[in-house]
C-alpha atoms as a PDB file:
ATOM      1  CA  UNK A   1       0.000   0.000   0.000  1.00  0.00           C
ATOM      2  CA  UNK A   2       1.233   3.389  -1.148  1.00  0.00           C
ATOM      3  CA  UNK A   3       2.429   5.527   1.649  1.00  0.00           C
ATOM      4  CA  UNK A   4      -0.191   8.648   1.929  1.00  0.00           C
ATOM      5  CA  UNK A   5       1.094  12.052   0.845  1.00  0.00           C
ATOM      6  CA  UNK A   6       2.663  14.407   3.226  1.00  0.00           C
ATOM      7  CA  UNK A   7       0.090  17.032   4.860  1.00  0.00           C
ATOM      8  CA  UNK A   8       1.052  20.682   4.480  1.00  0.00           C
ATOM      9  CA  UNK A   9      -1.053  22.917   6.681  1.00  0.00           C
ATOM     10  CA  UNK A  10      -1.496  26.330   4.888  1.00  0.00           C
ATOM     11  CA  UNK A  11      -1.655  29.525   7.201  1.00  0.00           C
ATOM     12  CA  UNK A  12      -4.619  32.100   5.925  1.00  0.00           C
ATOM     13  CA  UNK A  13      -2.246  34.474   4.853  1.00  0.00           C
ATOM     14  CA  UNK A  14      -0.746  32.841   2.253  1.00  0.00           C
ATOM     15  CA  UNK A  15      -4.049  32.064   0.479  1.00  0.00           C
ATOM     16  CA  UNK A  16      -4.414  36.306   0.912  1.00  0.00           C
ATOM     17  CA  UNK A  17      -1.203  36.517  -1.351  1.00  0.00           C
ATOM     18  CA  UNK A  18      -2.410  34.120  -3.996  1.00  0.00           C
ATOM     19  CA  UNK A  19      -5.661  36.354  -4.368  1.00  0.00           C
ATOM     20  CA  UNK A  20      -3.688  39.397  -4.125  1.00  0.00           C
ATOM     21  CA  UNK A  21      -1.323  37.936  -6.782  1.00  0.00           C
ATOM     22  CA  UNK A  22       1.789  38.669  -4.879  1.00  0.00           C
ATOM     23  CA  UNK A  23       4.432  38.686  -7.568  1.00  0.00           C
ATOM     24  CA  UNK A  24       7.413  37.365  -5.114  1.00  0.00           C
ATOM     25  CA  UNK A  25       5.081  34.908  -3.383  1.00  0.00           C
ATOM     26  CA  UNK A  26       2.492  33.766  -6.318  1.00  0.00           C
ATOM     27  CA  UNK A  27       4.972  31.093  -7.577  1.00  0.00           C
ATOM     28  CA  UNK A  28       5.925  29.153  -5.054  1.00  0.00           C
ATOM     29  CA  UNK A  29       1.938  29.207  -3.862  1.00  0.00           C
ATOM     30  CA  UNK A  30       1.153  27.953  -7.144  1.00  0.00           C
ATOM     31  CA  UNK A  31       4.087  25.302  -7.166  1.00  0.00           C
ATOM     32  CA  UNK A  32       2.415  23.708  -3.553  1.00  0.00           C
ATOM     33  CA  UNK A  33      -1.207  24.293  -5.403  1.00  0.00           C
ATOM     34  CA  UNK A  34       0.076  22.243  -8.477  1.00  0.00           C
ATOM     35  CA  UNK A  35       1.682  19.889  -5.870  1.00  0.00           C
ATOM     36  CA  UNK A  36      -1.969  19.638  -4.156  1.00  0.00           C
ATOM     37  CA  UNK A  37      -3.919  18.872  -7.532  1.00  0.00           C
ATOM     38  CA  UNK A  38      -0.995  16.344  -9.020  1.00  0.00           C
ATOM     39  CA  UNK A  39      -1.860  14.483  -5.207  1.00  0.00           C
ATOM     40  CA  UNK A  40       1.715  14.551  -4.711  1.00  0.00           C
ATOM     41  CA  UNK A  41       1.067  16.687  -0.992  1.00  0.00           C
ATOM     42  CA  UNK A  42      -2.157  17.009   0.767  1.00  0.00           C
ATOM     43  CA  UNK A  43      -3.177  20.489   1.255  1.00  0.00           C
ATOM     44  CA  UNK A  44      -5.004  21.386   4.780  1.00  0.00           C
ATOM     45  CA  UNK A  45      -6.589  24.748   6.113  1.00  0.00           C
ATOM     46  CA  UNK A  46      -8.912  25.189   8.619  1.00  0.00           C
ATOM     47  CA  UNK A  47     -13.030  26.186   7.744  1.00  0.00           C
ATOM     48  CA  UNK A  48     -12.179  29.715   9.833  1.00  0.00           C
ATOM     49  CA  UNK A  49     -10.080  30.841   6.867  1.00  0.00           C
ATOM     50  CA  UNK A  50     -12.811  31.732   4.686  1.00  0.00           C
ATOM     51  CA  UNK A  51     -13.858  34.084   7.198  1.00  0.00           C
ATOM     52  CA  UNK A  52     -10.502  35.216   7.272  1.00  0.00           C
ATOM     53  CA  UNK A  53      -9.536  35.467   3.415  1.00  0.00           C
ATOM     54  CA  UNK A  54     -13.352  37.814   2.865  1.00  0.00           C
ATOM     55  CA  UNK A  55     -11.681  40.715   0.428  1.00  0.00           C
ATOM     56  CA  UNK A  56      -8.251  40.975  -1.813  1.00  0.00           C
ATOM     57  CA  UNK A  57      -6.228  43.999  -1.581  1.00  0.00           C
ATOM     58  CA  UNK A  58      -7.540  45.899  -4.311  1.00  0.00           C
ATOM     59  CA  UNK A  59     -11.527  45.581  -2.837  1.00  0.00           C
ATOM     60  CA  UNK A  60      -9.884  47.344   0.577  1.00  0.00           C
ATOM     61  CA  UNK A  61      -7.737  49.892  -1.542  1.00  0.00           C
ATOM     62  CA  UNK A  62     -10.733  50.676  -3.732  1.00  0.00           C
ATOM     63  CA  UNK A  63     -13.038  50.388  -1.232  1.00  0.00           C
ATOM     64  CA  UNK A  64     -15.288  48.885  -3.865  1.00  0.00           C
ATOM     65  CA  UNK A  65     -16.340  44.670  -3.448  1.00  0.00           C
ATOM     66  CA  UNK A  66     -15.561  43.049  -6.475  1.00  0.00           C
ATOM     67  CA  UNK A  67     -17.793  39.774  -7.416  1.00  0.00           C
ATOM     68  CA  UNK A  68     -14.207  37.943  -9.588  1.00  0.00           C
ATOM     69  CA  UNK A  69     -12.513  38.764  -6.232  1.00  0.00           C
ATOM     70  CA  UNK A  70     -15.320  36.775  -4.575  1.00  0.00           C
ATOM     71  CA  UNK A  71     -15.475  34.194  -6.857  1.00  0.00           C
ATOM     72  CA  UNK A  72     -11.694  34.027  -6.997  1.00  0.00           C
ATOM     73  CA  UNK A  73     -11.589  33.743  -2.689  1.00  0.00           C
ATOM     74  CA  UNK A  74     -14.500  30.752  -3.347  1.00  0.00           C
ATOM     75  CA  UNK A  75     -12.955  29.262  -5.896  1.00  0.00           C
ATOM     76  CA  UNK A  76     -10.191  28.008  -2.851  1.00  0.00           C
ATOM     77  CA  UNK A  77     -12.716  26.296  -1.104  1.00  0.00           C
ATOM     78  CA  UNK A  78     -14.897  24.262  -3.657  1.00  0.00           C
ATOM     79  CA  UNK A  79     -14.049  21.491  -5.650  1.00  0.00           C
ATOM     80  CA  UNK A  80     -11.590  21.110  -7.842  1.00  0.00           C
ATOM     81  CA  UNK A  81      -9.829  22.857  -5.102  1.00  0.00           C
ATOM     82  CA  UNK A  82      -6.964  21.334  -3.584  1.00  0.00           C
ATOM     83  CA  UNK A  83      -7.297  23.078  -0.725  1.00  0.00           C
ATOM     84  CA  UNK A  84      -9.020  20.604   2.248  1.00  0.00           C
ATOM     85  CA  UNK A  85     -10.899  22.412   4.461  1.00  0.00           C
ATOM     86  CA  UNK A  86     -10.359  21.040   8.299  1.00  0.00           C
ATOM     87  CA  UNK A  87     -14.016  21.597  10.681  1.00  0.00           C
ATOM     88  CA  UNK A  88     -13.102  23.697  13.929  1.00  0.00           C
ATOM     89  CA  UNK A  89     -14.924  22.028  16.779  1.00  0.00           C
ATOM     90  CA  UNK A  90     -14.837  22.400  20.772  1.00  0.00           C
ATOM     91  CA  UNK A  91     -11.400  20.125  21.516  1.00  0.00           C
ATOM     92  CA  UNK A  92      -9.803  21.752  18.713  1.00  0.00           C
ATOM     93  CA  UNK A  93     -11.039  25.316  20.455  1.00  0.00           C
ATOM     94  CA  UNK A  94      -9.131  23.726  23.584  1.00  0.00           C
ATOM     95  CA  UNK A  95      -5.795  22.708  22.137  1.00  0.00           C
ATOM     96  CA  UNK A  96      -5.516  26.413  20.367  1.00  0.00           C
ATOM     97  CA  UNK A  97      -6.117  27.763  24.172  1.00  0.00           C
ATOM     98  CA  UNK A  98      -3.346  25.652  24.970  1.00  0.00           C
ATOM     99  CA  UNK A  99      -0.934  26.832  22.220  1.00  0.00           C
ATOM    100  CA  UNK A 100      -2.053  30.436  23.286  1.00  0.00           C
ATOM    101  CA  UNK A 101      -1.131  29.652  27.452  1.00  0.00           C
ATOM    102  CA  UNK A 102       2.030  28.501  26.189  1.00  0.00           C
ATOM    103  CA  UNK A 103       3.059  31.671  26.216  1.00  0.00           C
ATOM    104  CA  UNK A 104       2.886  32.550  30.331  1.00  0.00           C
ATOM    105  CA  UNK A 105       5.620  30.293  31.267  1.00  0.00           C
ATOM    106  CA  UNK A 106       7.809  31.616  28.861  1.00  0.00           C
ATOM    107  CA  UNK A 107       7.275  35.481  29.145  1.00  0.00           C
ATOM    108  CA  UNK A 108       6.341  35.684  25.287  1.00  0.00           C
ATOM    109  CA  UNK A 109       3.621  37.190  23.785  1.00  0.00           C
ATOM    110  CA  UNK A 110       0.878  34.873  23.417  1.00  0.00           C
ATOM    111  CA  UNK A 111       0.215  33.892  20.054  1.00  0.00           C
ATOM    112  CA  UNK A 112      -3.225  35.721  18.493  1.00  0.00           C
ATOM    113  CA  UNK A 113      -5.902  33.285  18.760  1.00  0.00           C
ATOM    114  CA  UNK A 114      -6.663  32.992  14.927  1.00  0.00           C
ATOM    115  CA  UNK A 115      -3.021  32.161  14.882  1.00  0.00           C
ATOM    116  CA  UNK A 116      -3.555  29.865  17.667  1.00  0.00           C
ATOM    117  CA  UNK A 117      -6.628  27.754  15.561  1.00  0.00           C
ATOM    118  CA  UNK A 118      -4.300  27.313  12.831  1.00  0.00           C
ATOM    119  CA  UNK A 119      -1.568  25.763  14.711  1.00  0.00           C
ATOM    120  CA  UNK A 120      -3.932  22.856  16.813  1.00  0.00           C
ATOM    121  CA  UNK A 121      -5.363  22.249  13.694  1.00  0.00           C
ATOM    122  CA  UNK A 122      -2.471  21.737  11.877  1.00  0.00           C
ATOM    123  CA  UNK A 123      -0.948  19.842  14.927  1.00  0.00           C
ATOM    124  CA  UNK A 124      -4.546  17.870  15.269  1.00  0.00           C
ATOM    125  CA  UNK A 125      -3.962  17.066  11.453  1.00  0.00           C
ATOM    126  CA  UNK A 126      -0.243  15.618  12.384  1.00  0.00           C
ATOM    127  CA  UNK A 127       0.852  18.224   9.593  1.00  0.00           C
ATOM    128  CA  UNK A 128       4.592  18.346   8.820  1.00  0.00           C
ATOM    129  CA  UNK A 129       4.836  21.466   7.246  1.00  0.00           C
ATOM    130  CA  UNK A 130       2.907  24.685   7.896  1.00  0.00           C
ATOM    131  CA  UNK A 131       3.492  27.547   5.641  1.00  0.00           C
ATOM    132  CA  UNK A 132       3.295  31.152   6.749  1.00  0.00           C
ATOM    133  CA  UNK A 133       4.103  34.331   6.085  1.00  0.00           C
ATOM    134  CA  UNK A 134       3.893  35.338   9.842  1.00  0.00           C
ATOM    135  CA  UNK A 135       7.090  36.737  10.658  1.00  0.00           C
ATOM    136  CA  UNK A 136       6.433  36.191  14.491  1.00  0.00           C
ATOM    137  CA  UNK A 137       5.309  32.047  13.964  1.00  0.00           C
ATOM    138  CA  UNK A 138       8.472  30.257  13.075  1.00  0.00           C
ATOM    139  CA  UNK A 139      10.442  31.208  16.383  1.00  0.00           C
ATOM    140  CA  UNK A 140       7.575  29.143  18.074  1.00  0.00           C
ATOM    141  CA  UNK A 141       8.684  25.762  15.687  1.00  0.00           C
ATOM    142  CA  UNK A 142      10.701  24.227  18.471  1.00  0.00           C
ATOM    143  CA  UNK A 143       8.628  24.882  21.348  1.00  0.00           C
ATOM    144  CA  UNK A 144       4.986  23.628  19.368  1.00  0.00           C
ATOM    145  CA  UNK A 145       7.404  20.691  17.651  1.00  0.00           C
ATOM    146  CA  UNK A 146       5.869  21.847  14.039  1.00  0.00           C
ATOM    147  CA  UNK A 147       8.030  23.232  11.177  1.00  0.00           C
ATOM    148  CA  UNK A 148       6.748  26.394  10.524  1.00  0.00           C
ATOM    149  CA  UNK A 149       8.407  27.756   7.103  1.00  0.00           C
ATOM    150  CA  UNK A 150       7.335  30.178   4.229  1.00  0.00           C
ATOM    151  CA  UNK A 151       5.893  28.445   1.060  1.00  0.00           C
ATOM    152  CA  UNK A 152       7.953  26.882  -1.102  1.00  0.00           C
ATOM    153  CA  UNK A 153       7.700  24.278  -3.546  1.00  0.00           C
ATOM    154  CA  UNK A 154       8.231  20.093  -2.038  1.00  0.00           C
ATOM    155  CA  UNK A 155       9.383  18.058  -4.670  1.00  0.00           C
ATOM    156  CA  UNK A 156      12.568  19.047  -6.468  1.00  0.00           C
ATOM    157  CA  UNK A 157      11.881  19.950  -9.743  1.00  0.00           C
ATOM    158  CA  UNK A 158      14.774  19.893 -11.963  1.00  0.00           C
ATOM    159  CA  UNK A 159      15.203  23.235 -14.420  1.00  0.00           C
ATOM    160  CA  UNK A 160      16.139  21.412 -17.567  1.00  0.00           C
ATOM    161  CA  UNK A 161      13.137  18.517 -17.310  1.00  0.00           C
ATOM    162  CA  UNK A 162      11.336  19.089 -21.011  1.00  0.00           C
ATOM    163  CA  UNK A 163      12.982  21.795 -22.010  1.00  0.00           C
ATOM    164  CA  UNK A 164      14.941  19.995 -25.228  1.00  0.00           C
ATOM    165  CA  UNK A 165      17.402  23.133 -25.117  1.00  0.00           C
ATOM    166  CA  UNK A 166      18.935  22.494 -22.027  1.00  0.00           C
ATOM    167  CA  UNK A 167      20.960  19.504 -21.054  1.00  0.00           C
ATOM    168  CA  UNK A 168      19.008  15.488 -20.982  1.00  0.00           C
ATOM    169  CA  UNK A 169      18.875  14.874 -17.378  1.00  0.00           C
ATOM    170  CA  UNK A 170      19.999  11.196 -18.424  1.00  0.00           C
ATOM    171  CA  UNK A 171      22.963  12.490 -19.718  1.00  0.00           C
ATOM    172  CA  UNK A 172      26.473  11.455 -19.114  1.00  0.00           C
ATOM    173  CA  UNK A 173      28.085  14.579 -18.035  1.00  0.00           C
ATOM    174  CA  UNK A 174      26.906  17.406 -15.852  1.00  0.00           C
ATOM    175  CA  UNK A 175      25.736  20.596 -17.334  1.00  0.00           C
ATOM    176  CA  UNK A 176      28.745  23.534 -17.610  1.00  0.00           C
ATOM    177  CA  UNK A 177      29.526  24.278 -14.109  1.00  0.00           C
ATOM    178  CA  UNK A 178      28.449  21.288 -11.931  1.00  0.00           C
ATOM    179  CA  UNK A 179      30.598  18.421 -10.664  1.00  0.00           C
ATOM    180  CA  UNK A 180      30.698  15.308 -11.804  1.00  0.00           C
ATOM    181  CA  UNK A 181      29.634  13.667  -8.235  1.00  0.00           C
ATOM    182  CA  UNK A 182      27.311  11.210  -8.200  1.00  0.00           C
ATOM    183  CA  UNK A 183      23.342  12.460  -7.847  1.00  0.00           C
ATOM    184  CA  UNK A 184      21.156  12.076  -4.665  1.00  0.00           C
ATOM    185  CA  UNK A 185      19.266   9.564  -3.846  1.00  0.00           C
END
């Protein structure tokens, strides 16, 4: 039997950059997204980001709701979205408490309780990756034993794969500028 594919928990904020088209972050959101549809990774949220993701960038600039913004927030959600979305319930309400009192003992600020959802889920979920752009999330990886990382893209995906003007992969000898050492395993 096929071992299942690894979970990646994905913070709320990161599905704000892919509606706001964030030009530094949009690819490697996309590269987990295609990762997600291809079933190489599972992709995990929890249900309280829709409330969270409600308007892009340009409805709050403009001040103006915009129905493709809508249906482009929506579209994250519903089939063929590979986005799952996790139900928050009561014991998952009491582990985020917990991750939140974590903080008294250590004379930290607490993390925000939205924040705090995220992380029990994920940790409920036994994700091994959750991706963030919250600055103030990845000093807390070693004390809430979860790698907390920004987006990037899991499987290795090598630049010259297709593209028939650029070295065969298969070949003998490396491209200009690389070693001959063996490859990784």
């Amino acid at each position: 039997m096929p071992d299942s594919p690894q979970r990646v928990y994905l913070d709320s904020c990161v599905m704000l950059s892919y509606i706001n088209g964030n030009p530094a972050r949009l690819p490697n959101i996309d590269a987990l997204l295609d990762e997600g549809r291809r079933g190489e990774i599972e992709l995990l949220t929890s249900v309280v980001s829709i409330t969270e993701v409600a308007f892009g960038k340009a409805e709050q600039d403009g001040r103006e709701p915009d129905q493709a913004t809508l249906d482009k927030i929506d579209s994250l959600w519903r089939p063929p979205s590979p986005i799952k979305l996790v139900d928050f319930y009561d014991a998952l309400a009491e582990e985020a408490r917990t991750v939140i009192r974590l903080a008294i003992p250590l004379g930290a600020s607490p993390i925000k309780p939205m924040d705090a959802i995220h992380i029990a889920t994920a940790k409920r979920w036994s994700a091994s990756l959750f991706c963030t752009y919250d600055e103030k999330l990845p000093p807390w990886a070693e004390t809430l034993g979860l790698l907390i990382e920004e987006p990037s893209p899991l499987a290795p995906h090598l630049p010259w794969d297709g593209d028939p003007n650029l070295p065969d992969a298969t070949a003998s000898s490396p491209p200009p500028g690389q070693s001959g050492d063996a490859p990784l395993a």
